[in-house]
Protein backbone atom coordinates (compact mmCIF):
# COMPACT_ATOMS: atom_id res chain seq x y z
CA UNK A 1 5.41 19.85 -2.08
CA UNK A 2 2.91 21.36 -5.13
CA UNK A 3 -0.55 22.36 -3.71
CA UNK A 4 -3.27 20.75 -4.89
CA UNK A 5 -5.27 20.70 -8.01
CA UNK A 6 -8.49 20.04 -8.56
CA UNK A 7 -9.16 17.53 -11.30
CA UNK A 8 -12.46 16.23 -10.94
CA UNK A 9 -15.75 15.92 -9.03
CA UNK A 10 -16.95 13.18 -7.46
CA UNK A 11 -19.28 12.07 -10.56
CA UNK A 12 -16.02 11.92 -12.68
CA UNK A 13 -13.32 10.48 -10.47
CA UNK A 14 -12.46 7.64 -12.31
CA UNK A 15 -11.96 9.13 -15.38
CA UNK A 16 -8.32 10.30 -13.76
CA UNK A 17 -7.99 6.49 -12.45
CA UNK A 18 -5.29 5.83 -15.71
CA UNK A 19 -3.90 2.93 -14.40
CA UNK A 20 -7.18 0.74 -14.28
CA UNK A 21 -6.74 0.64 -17.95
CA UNK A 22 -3.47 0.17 -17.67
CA UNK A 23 -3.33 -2.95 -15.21
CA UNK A 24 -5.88 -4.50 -17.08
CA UNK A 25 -8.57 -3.91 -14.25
CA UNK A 26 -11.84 -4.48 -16.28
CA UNK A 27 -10.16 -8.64 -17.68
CA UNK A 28 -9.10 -9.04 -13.69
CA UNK A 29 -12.42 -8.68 -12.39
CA UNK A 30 -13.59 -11.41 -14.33
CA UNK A 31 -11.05 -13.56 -12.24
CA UNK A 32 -11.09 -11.89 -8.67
CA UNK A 33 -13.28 -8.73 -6.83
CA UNK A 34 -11.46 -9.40 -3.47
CA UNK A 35 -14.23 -10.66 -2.17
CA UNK A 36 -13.65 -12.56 1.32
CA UNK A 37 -10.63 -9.84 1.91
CA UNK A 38 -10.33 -7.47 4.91
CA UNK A 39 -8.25 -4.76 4.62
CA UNK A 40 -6.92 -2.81 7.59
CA UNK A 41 -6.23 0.84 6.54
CA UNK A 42 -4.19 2.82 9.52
CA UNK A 43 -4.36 6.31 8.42
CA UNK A 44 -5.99 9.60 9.36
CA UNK A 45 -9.53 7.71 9.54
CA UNK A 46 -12.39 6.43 7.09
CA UNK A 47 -15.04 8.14 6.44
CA UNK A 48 -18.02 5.41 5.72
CA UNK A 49 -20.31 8.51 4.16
CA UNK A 50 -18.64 8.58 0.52
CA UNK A 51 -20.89 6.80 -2.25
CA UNK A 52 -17.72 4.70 -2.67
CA UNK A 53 -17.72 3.22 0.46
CA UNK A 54 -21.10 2.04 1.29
CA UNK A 55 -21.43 -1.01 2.97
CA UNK A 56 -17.57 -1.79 2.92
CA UNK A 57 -16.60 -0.20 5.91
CA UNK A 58 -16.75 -2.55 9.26
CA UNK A 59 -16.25 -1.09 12.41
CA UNK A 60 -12.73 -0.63 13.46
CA UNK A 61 -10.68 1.18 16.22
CA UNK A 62 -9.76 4.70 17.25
CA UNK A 63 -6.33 5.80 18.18
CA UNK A 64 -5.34 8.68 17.70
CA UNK A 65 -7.60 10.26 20.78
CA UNK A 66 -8.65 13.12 18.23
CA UNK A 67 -12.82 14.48 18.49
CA UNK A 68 -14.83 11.48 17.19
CA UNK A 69 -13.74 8.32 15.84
CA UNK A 70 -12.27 6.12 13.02
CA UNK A 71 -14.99 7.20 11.13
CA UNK A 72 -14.02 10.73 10.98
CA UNK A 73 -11.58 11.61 8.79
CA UNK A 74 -9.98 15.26 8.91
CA UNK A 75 -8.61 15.91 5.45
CA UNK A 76 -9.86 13.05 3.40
CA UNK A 77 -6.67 11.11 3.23
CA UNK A 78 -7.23 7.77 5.00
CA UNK A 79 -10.83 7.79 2.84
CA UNK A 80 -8.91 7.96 -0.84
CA UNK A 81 -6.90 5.18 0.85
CA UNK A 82 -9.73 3.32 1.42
CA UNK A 83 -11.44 4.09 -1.93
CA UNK A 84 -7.98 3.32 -3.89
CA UNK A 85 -8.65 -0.40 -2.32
CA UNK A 86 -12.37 -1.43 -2.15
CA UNK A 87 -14.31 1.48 -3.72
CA UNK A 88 -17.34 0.91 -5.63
CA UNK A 89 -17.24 3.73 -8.29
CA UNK A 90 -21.21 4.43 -7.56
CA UNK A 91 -21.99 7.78 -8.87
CA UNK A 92 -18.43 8.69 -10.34
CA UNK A 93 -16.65 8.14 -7.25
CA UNK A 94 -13.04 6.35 -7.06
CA UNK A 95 -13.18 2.75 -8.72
CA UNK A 96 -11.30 0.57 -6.26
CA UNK A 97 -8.71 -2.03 -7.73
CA UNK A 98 -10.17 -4.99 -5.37
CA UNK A 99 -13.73 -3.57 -5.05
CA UNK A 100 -15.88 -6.08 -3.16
CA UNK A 101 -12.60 -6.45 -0.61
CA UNK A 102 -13.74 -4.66 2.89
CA UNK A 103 -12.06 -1.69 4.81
CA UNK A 104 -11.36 -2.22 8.42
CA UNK A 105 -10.59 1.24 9.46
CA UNK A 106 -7.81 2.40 12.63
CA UNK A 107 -7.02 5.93 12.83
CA UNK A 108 -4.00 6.86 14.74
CA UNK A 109 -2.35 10.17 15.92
CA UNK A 110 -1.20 12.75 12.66
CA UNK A 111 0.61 15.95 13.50
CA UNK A 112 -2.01 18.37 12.14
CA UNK A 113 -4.72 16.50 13.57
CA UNK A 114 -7.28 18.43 15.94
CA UNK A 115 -7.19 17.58 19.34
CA UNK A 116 -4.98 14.65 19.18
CA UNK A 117 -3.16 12.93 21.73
CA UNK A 118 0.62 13.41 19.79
CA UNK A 119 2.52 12.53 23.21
CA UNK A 120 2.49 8.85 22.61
CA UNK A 121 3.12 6.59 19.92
CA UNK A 122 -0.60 5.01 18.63
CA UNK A 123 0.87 3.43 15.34
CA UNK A 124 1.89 0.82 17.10
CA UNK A 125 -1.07 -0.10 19.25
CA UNK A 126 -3.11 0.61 15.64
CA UNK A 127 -0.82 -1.98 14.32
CA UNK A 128 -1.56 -4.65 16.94
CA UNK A 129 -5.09 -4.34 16.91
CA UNK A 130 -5.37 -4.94 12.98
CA UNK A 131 -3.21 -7.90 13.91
CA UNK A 132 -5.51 -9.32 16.35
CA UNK A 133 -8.59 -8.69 13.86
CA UNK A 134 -9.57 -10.78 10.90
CA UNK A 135 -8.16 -8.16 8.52
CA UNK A 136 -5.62 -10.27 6.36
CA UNK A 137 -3.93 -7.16 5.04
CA UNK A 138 -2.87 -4.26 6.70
CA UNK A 139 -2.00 -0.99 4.43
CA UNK A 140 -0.14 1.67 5.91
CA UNK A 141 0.38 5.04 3.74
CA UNK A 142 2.21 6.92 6.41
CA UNK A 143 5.76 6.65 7.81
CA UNK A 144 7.97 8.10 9.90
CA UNK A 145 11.36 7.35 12.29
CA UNK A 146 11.49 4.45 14.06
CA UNK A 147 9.87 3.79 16.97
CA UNK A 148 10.48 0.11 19.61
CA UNK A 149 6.92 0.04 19.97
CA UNK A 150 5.73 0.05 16.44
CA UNK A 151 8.98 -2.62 15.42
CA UNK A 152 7.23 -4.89 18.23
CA UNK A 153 3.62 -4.49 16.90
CA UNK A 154 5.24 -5.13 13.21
CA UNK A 155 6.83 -8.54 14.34
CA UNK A 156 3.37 -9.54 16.22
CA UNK A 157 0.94 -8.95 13.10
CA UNK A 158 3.80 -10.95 10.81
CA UNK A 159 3.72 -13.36 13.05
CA UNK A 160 -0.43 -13.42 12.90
CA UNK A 161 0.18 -14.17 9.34
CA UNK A 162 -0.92 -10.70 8.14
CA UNK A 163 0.60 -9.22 5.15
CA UNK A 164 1.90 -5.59 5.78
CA UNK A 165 2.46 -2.61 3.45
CA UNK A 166 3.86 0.98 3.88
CA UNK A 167 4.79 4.11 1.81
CA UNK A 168 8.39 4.52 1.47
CA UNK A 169 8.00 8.38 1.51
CA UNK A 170 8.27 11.28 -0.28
CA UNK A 171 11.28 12.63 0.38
CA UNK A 172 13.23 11.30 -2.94
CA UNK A 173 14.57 14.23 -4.36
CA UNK A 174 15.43 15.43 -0.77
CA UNK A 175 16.93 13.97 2.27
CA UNK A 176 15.64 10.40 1.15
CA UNK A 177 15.38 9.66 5.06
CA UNK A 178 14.27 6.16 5.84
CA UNK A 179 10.68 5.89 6.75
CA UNK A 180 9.60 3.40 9.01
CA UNK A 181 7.44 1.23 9.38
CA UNK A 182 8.63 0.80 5.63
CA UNK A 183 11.83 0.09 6.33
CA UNK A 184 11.20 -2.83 8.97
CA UNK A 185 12.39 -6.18 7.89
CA UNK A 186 8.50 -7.56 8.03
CA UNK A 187 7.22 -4.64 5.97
CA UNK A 188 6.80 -4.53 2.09
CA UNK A 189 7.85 -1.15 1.48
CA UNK A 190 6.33 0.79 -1.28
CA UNK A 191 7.51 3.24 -4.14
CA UNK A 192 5.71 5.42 -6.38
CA UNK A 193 5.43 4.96 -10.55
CA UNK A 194 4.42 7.24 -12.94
CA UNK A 195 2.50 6.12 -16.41
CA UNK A 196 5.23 5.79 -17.90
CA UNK A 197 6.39 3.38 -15.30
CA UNK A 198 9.40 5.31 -14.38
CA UNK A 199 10.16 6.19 -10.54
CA UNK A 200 8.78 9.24 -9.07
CA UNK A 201 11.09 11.70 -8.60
CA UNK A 202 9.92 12.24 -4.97
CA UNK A 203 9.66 8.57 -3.86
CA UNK A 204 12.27 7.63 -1.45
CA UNK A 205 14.44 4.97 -2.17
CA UNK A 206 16.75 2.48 -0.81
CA UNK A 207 17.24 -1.15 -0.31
CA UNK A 208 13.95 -1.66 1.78
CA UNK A 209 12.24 -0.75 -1.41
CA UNK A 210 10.04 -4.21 -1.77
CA UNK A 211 7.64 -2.92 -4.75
CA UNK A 212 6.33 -0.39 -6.82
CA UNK A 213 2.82 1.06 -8.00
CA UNK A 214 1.19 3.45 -9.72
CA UNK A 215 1.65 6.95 -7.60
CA UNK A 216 1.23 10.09 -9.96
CA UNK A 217 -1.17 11.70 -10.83
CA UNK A 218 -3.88 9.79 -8.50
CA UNK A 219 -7.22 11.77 -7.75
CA UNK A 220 -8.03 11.90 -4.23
CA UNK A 221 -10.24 14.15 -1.94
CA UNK A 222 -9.36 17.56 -1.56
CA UNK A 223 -10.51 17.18 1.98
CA UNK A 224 -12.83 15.63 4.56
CA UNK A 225 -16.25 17.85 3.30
CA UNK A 226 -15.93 14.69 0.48
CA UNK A 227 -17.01 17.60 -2.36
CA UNK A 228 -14.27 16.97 -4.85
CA UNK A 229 -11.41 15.23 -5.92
CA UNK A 230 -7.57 16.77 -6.72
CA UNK A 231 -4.37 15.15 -8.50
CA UNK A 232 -2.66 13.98 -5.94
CA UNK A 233 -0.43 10.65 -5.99
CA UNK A 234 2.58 9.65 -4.04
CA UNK A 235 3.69 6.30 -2.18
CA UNK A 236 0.88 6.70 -0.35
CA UNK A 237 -1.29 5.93 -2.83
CA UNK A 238 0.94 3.42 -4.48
CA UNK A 239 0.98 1.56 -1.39
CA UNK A 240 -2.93 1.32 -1.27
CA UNK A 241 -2.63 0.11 -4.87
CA UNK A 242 -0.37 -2.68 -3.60
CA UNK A 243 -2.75 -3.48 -0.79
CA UNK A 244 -5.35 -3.58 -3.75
CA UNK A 245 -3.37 -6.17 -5.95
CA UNK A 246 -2.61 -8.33 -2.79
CA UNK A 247 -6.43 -8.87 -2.04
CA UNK A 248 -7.24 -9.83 -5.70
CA UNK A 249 -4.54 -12.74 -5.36
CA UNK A 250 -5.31 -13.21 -1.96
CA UNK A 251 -9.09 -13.46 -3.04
CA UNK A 252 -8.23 -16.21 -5.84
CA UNK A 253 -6.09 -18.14 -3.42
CA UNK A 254 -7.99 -17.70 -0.19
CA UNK A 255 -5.81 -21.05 0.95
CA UNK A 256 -2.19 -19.12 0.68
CA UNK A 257 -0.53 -17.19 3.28
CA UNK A 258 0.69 -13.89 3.58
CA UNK A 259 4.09 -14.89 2.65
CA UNK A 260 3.12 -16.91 -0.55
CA UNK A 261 1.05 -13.53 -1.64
CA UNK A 262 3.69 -11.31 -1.09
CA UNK A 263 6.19 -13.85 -3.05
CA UNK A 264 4.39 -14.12 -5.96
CA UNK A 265 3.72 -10.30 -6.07
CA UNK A 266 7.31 -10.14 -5.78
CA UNK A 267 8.38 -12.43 -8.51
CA UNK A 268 5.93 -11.04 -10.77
CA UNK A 269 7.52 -7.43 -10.67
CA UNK A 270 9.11 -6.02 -13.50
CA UNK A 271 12.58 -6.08 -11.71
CA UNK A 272 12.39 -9.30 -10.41
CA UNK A 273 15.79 -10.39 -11.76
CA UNK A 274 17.38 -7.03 -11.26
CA UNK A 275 15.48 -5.88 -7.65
CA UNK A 276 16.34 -2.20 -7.54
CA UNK A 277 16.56 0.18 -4.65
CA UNK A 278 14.25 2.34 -6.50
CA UNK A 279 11.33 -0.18 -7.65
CA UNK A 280 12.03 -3.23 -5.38
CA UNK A 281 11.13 -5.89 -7.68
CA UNK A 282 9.44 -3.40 -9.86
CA UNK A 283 5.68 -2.70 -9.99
CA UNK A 284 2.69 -4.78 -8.92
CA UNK A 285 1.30 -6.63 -11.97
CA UNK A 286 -1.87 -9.26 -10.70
CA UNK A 287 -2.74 -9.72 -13.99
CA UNK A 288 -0.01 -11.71 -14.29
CA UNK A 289 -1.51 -14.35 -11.81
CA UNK A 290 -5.00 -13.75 -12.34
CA UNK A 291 -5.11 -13.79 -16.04
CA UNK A 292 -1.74 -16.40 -16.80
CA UNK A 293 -1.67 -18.10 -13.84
CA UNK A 294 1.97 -16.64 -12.95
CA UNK A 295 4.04 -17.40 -9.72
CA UNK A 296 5.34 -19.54 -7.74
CA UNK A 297 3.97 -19.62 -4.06
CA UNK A 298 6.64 -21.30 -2.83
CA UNK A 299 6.64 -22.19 1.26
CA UNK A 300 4.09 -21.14 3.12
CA UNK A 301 5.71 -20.53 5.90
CA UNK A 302 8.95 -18.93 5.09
CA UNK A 303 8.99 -15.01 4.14
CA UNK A 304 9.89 -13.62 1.17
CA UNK A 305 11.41 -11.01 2.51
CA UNK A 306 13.88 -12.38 5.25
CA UNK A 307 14.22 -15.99 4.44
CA UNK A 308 12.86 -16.64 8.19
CA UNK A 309 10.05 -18.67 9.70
CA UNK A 310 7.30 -16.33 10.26
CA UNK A 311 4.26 -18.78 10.34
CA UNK A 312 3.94 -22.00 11.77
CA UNK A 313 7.40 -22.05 13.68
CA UNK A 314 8.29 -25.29 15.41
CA UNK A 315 10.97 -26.21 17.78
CA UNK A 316 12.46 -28.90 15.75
CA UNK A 317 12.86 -27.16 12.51
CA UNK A 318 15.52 -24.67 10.99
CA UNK A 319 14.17 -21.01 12.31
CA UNK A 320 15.36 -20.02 8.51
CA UNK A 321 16.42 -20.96 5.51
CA UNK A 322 18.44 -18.69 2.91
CA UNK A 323 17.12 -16.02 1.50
CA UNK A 324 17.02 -17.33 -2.56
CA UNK A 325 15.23 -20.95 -1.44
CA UNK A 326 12.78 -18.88 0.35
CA UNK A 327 11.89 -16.52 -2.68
CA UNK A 328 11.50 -19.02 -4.87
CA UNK A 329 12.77 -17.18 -8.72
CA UNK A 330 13.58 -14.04 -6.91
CA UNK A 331 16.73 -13.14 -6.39
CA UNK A 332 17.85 -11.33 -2.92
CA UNK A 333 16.61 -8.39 -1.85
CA UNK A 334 19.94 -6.89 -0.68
CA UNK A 335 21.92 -7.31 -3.78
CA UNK A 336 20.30 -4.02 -5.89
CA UNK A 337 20.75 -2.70 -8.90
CA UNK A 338 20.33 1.43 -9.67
CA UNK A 339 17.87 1.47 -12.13
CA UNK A 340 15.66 4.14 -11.51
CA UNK A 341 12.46 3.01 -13.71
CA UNK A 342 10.43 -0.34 -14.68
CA UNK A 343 10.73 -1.84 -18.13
CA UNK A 344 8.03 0.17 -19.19
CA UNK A 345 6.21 -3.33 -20.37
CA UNK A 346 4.53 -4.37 -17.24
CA UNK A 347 1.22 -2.64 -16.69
CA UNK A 348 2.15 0.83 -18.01
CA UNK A 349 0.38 2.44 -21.18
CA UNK A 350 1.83 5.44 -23.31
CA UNK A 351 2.38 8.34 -21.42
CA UNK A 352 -0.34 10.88 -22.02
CA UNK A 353 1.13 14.10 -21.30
CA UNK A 354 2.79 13.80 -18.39
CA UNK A 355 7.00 13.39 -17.98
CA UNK A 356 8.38 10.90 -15.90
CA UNK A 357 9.41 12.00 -12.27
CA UNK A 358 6.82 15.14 -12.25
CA UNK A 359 6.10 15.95 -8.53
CA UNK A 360 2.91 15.98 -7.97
CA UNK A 361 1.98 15.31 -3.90
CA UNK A 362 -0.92 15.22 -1.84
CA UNK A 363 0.35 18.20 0.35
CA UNK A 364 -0.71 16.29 3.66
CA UNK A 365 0.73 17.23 6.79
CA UNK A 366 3.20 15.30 9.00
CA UNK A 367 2.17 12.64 11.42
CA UNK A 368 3.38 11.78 15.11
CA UNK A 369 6.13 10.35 16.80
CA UNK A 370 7.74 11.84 12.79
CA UNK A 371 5.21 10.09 10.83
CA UNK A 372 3.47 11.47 8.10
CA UNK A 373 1.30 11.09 5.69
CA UNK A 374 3.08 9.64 2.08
């Protein structure tokens, strides 16, 4: 991992924040804010005290048995989340993609973190109580090995109709280990783009690889004093830009379900005829829906990613149905192709100085039960 550079202080943020431009962010909020969309953020915590996040935090849970609360946040990570989401921008502060969506805040157990409790798995029990709130999304920039007890709490909040994201990892141009909860059938797993649209060079890949966002070159806080922001930019942040995009559809379309806002995410991607286990079905392009009126919802019942009955499940009807009726125009997720990169025509702009695949990573520590921060 690179250490961190400073970029920016918190009164020029968003002038890093290329891919606003470039996803057409300004023409989309004409259409949809988020407004009437919770987000659950499980991370290293929220803190409610940046400019960016007034009056969109609601009270949420802690986990992670760590000094204070979901509120605190010890290196600033789960707060970029948050801001990457539903920030405001006030004073020069991140510029969220779904600003007037809401933050519900869990923070659970991170190796590195002071005084936590890293003898038992908390993901999990963070995961089932952003199921059992009225958060409709739940964005996870973390991952790890697996773990029974967080596959369990996955199943439960898809079941609650919640739509689920995580970071695929980091770990690309390494051991390219899976990370979980990415990698659980339920789970839209995440990648990382570059400008250009091309794959990181760090994000891991494989065939769990649902979709893709913007992921270098992302400003974030330094750490939790909340005094300035550094490049930064992996799947974790690519995965809170996916969390972003969901809520504007979501927001538009407050009558779909989580699997008919995932599926038209899905078949709006870049790759959607060529689903690759770099890019999924390539990067996450709302505009496409907001501004054309793209997509197919398809069933409301059925999900998009495993052809099975997740909502609404009745005793005298098929549990599932095959994987292509239930996606609608996109093709199955299992049958992959190698490209490494997007078209370069979705929501990408010329590249301004920066090659495809640089590394450049948050530098966060490693989280418990072998999560970490992505």
């Amino acid at each position: 991992m690179t250490g961190l550079a400073p970029v920016a202080s918190a009164h020029d943020a968003q002038s890093g924040q290329w891919y606003l431009e470039a996803m057409k962010a300004e023409e989309m909020w004409e259409v949809s804010t988020g407004e009437g969309i919770k987000v659950a953020v499980i991370d290293s915590g929220v803190d409610p005290s940046s400019p960016s996040l007034s009056d969109r935090v609601l009270p949420g849970k802690d986990f992670s048995r760590a000094p204070g609360d979901e509120n605190d946040d010890d290196d600033g990570h789960g707060t970029t989340m948050a801001e990457l989401i539903a920030g405001s921008g006030k004073d020069g502060t991140l510029k969220g993609l779904a600003p007037d969506a809401k933050i519900i805040p869990y923070r659970t157990t991170l190796v590195g973190m002071k005084g936590a409790d890293t003898e038992k798995d908390h993901l999990g029990e963070a995961i089932r109580a952003a199921a059992d709130s009225d958060a409709q999304i739940i964005s996870m920039s973390l991952g790890g090995a697996p773990y029974p007890k967080i596959k369990t709490a996955v199943e439960y909040a898809a079941k609650k109709g919640k739509l689920l994201f995580a970071a695929m990892g980091n770990e690309g141009d390494g051991k390219n280990e899976l990370n979980y909860p990415a990698a659980y059938p339920d789970v839209a797993g995440v990648a990382a783009l570059d400008r250009n649209g091309k794959v990181a060079k760090y994000s891991t890949h494989g065939e769990e690889t649902t979709l893709s966002g913007p992921g270098v070159d992302i400003p974030g806080w330094c750490d939790a004093k909340l005094e300035r922001y550094c490049s930064q930019g992996g799947t974790s942040a690519a995965t809170a830009i996916a969390s972003a995009s969901a809520a504007l559809i979501w927001s538009k379309h407050p009558k779909w379900t989580s699997n008919q806002v995932l599926r038209v995410l899905m078949q709006l991607g870049d790759h959607h005829n060529d689903p690759s286990k770099y890019v999924g079905y390539g990067a996450v392009r709302p505009r496409l829906n907001l501004l054309e009126n793209k997509g197919d919802p398809g069933d409301p019942d059925i999900s998009p990613l495993t052809g099975e009955r997740t909502l609404h499940t009745k005793p005298d009807k098929p549990k599932s149905q095959s994987k292509d009726s239930a996606k609608g125009d996109a093709p199955d997720k299992v049958k992959v192709a190698d490209s490494h990169s997007g078209d370069g025509n979705g929501w990408v702009l010329p590249a301004v100085g920066i090659a495809a695949g640089i590394v450049i990573l948050a530098g966060c520590g490693f989280a418990v039960v072998r999560l970490r921060r992505n």
